[in-house]
Protein backbone atom coordinates (compact mmCIF):
# COMPACT_ATOMS: atom_id res chain seq x y z
CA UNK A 1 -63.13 62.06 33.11
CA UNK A 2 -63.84 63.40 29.49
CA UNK A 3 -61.87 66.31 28.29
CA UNK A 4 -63.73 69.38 26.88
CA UNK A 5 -63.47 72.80 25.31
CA UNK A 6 -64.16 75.59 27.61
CA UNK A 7 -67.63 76.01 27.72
CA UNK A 8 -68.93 79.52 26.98
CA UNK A 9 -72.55 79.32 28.17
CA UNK A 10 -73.58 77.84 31.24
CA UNK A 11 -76.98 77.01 33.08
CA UNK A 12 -77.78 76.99 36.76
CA UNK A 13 -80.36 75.19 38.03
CA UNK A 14 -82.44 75.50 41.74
CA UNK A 15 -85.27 73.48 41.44
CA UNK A 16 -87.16 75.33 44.95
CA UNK A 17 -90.11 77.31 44.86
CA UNK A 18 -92.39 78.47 47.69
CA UNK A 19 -94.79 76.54 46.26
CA UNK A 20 -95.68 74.41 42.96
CA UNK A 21 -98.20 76.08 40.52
CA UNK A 22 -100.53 73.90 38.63
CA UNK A 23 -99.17 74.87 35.31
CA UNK A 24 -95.93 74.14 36.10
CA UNK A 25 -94.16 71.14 34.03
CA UNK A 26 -90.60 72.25 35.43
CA UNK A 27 -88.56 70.61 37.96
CA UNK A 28 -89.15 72.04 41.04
CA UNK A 29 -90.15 71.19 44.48
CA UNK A 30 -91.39 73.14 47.42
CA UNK A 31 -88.30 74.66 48.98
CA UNK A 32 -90.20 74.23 52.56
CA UNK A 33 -89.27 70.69 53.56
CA UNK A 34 -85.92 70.74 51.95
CA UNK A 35 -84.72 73.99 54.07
CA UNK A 36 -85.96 72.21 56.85
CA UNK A 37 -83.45 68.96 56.24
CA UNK A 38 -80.91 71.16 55.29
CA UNK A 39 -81.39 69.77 51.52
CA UNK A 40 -80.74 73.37 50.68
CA UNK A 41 -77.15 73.86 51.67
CA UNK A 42 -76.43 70.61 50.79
CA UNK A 43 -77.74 71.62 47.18
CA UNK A 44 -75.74 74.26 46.85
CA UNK A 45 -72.55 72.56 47.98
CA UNK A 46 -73.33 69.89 45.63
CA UNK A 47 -73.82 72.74 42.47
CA UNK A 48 -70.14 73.95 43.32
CA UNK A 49 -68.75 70.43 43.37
CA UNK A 50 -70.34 70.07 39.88
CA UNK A 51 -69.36 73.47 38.72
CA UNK A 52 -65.62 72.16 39.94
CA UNK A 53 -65.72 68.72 37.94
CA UNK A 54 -66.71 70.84 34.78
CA UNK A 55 -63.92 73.06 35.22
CA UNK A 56 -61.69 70.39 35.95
CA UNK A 57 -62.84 68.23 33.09
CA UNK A 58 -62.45 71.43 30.76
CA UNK A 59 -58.93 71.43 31.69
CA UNK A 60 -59.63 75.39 31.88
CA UNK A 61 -59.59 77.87 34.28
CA UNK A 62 -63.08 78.43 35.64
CA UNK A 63 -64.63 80.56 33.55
CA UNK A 64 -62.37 82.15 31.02
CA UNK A 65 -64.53 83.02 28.14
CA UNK A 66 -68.12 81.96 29.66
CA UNK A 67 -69.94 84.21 27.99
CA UNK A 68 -73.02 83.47 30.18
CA UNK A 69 -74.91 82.72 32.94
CA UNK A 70 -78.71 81.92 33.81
CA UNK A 71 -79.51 80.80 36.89
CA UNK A 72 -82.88 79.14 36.59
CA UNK A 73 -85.91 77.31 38.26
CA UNK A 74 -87.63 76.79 40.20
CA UNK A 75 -87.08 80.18 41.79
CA UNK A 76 -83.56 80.75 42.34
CA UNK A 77 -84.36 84.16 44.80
CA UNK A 78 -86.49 81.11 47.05
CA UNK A 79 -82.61 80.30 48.94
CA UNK A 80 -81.60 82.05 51.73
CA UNK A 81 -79.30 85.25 51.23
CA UNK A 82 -76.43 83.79 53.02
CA UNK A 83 -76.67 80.71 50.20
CA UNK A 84 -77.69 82.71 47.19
CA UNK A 85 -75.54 85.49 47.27
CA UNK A 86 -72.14 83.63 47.68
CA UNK A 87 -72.96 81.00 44.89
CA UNK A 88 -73.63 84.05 42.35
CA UNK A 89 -70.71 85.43 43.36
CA UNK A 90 -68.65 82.61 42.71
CA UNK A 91 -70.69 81.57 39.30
CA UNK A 92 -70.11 85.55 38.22
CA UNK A 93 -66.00 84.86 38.91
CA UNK A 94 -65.85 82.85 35.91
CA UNK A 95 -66.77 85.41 33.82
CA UNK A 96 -63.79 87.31 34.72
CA UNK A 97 -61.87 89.34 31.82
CA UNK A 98 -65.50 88.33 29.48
CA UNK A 99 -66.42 91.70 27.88
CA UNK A 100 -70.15 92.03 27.58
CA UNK A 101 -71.10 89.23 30.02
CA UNK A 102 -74.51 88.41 30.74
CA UNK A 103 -75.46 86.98 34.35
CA UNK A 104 -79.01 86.36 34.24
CA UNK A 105 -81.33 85.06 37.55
CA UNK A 106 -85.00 84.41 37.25
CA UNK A 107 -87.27 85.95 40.49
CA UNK A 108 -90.92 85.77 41.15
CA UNK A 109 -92.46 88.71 42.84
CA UNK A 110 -92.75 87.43 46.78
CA UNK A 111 -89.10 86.50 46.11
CA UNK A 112 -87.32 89.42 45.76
CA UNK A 113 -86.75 93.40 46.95
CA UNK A 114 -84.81 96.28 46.65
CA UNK A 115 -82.48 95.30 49.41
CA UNK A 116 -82.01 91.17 48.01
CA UNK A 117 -81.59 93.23 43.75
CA UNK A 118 -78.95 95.27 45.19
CA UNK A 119 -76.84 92.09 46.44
CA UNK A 120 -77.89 90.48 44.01
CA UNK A 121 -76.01 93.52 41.62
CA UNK A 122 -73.31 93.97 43.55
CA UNK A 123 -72.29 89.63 43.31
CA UNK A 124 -72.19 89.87 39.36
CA UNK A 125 -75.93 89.92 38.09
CA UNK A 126 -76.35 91.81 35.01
CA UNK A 127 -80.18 90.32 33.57
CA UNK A 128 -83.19 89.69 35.88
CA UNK A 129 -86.09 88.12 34.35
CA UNK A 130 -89.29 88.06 36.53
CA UNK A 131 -92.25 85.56 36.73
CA UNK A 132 -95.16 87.73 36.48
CA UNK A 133 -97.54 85.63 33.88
CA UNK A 134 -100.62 87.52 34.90
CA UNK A 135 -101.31 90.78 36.01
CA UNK A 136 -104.63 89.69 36.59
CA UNK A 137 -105.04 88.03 40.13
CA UNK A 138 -108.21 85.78 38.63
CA UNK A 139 -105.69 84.61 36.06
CA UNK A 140 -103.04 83.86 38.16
CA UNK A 141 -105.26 81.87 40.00
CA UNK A 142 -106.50 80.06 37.54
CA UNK A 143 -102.66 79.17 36.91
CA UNK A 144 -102.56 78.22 40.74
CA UNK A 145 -100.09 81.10 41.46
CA UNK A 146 -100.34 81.87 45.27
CA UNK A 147 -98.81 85.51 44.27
CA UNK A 148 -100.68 88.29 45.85
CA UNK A 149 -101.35 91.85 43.89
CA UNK A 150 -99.14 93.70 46.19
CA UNK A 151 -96.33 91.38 45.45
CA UNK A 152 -96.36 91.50 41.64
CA UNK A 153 -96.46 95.42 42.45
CA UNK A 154 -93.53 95.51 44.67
CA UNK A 155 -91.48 93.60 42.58
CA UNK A 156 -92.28 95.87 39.37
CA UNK A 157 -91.38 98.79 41.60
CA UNK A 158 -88.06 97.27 43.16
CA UNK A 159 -86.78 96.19 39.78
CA UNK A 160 -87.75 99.53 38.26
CA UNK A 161 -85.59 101.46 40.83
CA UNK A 162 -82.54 98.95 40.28
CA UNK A 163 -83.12 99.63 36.95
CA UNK A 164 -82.09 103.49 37.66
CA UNK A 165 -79.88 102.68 40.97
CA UNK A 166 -76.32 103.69 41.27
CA UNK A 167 -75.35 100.40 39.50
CA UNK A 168 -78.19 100.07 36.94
CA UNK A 169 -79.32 96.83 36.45
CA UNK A 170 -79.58 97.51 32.88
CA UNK A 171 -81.52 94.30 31.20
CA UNK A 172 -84.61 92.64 32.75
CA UNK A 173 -87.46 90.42 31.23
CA UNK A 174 -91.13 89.98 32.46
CA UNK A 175 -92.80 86.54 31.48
CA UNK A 176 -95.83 86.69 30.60
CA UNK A 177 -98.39 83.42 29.50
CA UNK A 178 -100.85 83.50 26.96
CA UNK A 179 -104.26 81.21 26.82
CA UNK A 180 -105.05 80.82 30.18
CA UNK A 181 -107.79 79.15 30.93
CA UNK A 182 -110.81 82.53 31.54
CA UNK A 183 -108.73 84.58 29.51
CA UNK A 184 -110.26 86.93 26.93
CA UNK A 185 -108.77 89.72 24.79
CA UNK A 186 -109.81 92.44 27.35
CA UNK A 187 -108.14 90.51 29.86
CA UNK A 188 -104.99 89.53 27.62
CA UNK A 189 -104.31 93.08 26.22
CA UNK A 190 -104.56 94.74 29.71
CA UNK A 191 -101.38 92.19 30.51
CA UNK A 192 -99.77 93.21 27.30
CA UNK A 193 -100.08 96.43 28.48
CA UNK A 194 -98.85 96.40 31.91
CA UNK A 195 -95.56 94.66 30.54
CA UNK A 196 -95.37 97.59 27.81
CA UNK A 197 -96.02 100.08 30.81
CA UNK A 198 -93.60 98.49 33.18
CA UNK A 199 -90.90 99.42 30.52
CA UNK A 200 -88.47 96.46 30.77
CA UNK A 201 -86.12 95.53 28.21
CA UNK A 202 -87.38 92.01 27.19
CA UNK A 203 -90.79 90.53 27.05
CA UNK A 204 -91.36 86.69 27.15
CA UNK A 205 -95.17 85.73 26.22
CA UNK A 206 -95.40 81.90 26.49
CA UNK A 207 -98.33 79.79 24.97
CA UNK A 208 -99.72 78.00 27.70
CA UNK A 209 -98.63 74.52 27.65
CA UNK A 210 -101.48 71.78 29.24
CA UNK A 211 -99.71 69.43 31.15
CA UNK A 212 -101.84 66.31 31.78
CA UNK A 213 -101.78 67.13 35.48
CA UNK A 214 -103.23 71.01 34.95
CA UNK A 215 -105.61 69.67 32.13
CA UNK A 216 -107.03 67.41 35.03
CA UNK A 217 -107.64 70.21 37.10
CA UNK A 218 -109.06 72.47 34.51
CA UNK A 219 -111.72 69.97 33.58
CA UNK A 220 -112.27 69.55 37.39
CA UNK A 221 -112.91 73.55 37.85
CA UNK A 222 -113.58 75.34 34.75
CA UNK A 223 -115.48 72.27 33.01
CA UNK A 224 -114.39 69.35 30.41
CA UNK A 225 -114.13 72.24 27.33
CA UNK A 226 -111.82 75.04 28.85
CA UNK A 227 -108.32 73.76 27.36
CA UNK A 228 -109.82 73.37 24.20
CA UNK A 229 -111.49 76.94 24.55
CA UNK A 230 -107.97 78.53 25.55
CA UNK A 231 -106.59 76.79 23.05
CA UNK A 232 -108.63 78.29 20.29
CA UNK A 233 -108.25 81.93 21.97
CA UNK A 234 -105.17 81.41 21.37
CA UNK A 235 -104.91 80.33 18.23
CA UNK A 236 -107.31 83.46 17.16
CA UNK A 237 -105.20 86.02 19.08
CA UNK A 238 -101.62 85.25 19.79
CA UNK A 239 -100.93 87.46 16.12
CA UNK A 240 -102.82 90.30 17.71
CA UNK A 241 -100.82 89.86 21.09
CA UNK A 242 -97.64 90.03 19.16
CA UNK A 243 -98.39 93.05 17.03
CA UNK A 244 -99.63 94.48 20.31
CA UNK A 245 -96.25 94.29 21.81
CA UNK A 246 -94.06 95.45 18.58
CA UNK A 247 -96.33 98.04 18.38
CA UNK A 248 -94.99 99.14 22.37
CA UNK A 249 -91.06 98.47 20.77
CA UNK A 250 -90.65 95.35 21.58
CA UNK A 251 -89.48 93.45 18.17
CA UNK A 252 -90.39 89.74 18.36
CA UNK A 253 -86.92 88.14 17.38
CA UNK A 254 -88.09 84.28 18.66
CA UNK A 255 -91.47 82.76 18.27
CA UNK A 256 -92.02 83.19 22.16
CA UNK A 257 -89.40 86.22 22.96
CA UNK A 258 -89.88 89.81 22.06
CA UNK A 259 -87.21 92.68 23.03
CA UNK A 260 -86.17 96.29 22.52
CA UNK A 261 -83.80 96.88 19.76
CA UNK A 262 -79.90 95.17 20.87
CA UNK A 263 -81.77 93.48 24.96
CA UNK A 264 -82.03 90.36 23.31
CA UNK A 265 -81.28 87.35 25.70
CA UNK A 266 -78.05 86.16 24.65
CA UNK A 267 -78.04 82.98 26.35
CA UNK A 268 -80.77 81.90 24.56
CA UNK A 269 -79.69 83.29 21.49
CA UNK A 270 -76.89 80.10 22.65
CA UNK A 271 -79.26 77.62 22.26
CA UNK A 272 -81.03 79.11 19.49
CA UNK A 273 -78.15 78.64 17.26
CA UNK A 274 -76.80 75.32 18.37
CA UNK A 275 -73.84 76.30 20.41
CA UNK A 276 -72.27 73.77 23.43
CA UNK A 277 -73.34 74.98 26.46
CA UNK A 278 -73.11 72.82 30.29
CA UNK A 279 -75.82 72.53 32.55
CA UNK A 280 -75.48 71.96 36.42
CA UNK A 281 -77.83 71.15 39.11
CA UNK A 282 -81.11 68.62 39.45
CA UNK A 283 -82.33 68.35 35.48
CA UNK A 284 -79.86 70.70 34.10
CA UNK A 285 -79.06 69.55 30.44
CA UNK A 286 -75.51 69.77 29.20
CA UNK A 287 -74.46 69.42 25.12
CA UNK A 288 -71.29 69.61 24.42
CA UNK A 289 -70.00 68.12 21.14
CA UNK A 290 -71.46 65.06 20.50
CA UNK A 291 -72.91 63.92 24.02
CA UNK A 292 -75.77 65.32 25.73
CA UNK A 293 -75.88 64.64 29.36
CA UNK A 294 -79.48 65.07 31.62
CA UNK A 295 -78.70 65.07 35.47
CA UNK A 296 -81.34 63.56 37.72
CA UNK A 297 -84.55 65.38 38.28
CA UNK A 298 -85.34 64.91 41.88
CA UNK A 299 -83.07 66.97 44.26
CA UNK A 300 -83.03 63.19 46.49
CA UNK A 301 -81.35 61.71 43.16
CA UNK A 302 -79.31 64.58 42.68
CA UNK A 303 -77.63 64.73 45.78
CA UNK A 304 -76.77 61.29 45.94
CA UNK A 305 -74.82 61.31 43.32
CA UNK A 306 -76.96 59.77 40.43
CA UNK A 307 -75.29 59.82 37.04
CA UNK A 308 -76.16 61.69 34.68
CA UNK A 309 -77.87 60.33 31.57
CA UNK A 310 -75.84 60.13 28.36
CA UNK A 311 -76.82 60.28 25.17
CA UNK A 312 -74.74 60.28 22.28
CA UNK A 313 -75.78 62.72 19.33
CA UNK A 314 -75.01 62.63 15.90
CA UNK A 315 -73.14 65.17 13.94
CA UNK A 316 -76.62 64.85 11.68
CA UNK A 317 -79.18 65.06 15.25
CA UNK A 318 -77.12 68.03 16.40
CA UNK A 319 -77.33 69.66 12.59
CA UNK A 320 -81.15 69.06 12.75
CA UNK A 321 -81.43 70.78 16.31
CA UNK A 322 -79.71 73.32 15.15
CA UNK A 323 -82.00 73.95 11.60
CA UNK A 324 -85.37 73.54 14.42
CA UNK A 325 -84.52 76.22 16.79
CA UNK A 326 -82.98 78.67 14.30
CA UNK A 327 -86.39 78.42 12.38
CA UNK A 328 -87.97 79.78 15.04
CA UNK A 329 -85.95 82.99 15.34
CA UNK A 330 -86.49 86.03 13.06
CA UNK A 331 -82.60 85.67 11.74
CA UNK A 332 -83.82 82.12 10.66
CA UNK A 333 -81.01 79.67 9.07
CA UNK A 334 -77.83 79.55 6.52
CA UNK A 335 -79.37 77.33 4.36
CA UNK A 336 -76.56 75.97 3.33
CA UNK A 337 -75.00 74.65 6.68
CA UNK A 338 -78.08 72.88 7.66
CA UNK A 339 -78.98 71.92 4.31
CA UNK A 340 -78.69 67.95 5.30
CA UNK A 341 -81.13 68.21 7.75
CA UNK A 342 -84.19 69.70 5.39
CA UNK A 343 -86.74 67.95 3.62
CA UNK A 344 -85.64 70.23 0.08
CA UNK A 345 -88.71 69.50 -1.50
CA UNK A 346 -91.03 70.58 1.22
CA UNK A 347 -88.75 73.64 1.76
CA UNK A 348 -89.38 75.06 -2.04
CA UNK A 349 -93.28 73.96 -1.51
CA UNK A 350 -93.41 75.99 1.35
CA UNK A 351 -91.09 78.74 -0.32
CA UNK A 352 -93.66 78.91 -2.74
CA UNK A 353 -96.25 79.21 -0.56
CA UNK A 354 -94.41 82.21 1.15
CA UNK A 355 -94.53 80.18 4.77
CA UNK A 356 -90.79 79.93 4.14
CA UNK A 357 -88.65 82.75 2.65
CA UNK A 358 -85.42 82.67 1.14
CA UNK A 359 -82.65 85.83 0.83
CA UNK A 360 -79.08 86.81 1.18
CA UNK A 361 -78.65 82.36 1.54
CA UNK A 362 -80.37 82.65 4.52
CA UNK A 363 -84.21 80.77 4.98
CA UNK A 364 -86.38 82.35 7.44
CA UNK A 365 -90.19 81.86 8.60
CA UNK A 366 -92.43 84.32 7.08
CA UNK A 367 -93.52 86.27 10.23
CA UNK A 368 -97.27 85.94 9.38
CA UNK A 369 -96.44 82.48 10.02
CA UNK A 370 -94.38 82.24 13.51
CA UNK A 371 -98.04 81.49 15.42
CA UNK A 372 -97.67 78.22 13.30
CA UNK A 373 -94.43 78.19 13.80
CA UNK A 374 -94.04 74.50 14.47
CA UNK A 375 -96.36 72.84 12.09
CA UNK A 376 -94.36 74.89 9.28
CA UNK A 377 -90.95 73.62 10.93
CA UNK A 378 -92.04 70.03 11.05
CA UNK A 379 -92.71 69.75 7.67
CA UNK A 380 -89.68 72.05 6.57
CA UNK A 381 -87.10 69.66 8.38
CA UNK A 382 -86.45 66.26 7.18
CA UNK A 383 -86.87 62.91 9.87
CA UNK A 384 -84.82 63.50 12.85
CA UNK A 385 -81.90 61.52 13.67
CA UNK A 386 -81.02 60.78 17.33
CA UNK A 387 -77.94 58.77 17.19
């Protein structure tokens, strides 16, 4: 067993949804056959026994000083009350004594009610963020979403209420995508809107990433040029769909992430700025010092026990992780503690080109420049280094 620091950020995954969507590129599987082989409870047990070698292998009580918690998917809200609302429960214990904690869940609308958020409040969770991506039924079908309109509306209304209930569930997130295939700017500013209208704390808006399998099917129903068309929509609009959306309050302080002044996500905000965080369940992702460890995808591989891959990073790799993702946020970088892992002559290039700008020893992205976010990163950053 290795010994580790406490961990302060920690990631949940339940890889079960009621059904896959096209789009998706996420592990997850169809929570149907597995609840029917009792893969579910069996899932769950296996999470805590993870959740107990961590703690063990911290050589920490659970959870002093984890800061916080997102339970991801897959659909987390897909398991059963009896299973769901014990395991937050115990996850939320080991935030115990952690002022300001943040317990976030993700929920799709189908998923989730008033009676399942009020459990859900009452077991330790402080952050919902909901899977909407279109408020447009055509769209979400062109995603292959089986989420009916009354759905999406229920879920907006039950959140909305917790949001106000006698324990106020006082931070939650729509996700929205952007370029889907059909999409114009009629269609993408009414979803803007809706979010805006909605009135949660924290917008996501994801670029629509083609996955071969989804491209396939695009090409098969929408003919051979609709990624390519989405694509350029998106290139030609995503500035407008930001400035929409900071316009409704909602300050863009990530390339993909937008939030009312102090609802930023915080464990994001984690990984944003290179911090150790552990990762348990079927592809959960764990970095912690100089190792980064990738469980099994498939729930069969996870719950037999499979390994979990091990790579071993270099203080240089993790530096250059650390200068990418901190790019992408509005706060940007300290230049001079990632300073090894930039190209310095592209940097003052693109400093003088005002992609880049430099003040107070800090090097940020020019915002006009976060759509291109990546090619401006690339050629900021110097080769990578991976071991």
């Amino acid at each position: 067993m290795r010994t580790i620091s406490p961990i302060g950020h920690l990631y949940v995954h339940v890889p079960f949804c009621r059904t896959r969507c096209a789009y998706c590129d996420f592990a997850s599987e169809p929570v149907g056959p597995h609840a029917r082989a009792g893969r579910t409870e069996r899932y769950v047990q296996r999470l805590l026994e993870e959740l107990r070698e961590w703690a063990r292998d911290a050589d920490a009580e659970p959870g002093r000083g984890v800061e916080t918690v997102y339970m991801g998917g897959g659909t987390p809200t897909v398991l059963p009350e009896g299973l769901l609302l014990p395991l937050v429960a115990t996850l939320a214990e080991l935030q115990e004594g952690v002022a300001g904690r943040e317990f976030t869940i993700e929920a799709n609308p189908g998923t989730i009610d008033a009676e399942l958020l009020a459990g859900l409040l009452e077991a330790g969770v402080t952050r919902v963020s909901l899977g909407v991506q279109s408020f447009s039924p055509r769209l979400r079908d062109s995603l292959g979403r089986r989420t009916g309109q009354a759905e999406v509306e229920a879920a907006l209304r039950d959140v909305r209420e917790a949001a106000s209930g006698p324990k106020p569930l006082r931070e939650w997130n729509i996700d929205l995508v952007f370029g889907i295939p059909g999409q114009d700017w009629v269609a993408a500013a009414a979803d803007l809107d809706a979010a805006i209208a909605a009135g949660p704390t924290h917008i996501s808006l994801y670029d629509l990433t083609y996955t071969a399998r989804y491209a396939a099917r695009i090409r098969r129903t929408a003919g051979a040029g609709a990624p390519s068309a989405a694509g350029a929509f998106t290139e030609e609009y995503l500035s407008a769909a930001a400035a929409r959306l900071e316009a409704g309050g909602y300050l863009r302080y990530e390339v993909s992430n937008f939030a009312l002044p102090g609802h930023e996500c915080r464990h994001n905000q984690a990984y944003w700025r290179g911090g150790d965080y552990v990762g348990i369940g079927a592809s959960a992702v764990s970095t912690v010092g100089s190792e980064r460890l990738t469980n099994p995808a498939e729930v069969a591989g996870y719950l037999r026990g499979r390994p979990a891959e091990v790579e071993l990073l270099s203080p240089r790799a993790r530096l250059w992780e650390r200068a990418m993702l901190g790019l992408r946020t509005a706060q940007g970088v300290v230049e001079d503690d990632v300073r090894p892992a930039l190209d310095i002559p592209a940097v003052e290039r693109l400093v003088g080109q005002d992609c880049l700008r430099r003040a107070c020893g800090r090097l940020r992205l020019n915002p006009a420049f976060l759509d291109v976010s990546n090619t401006v990163i690339s050629t900021a950053l110097a080769a990578p280094e991976r071991s």
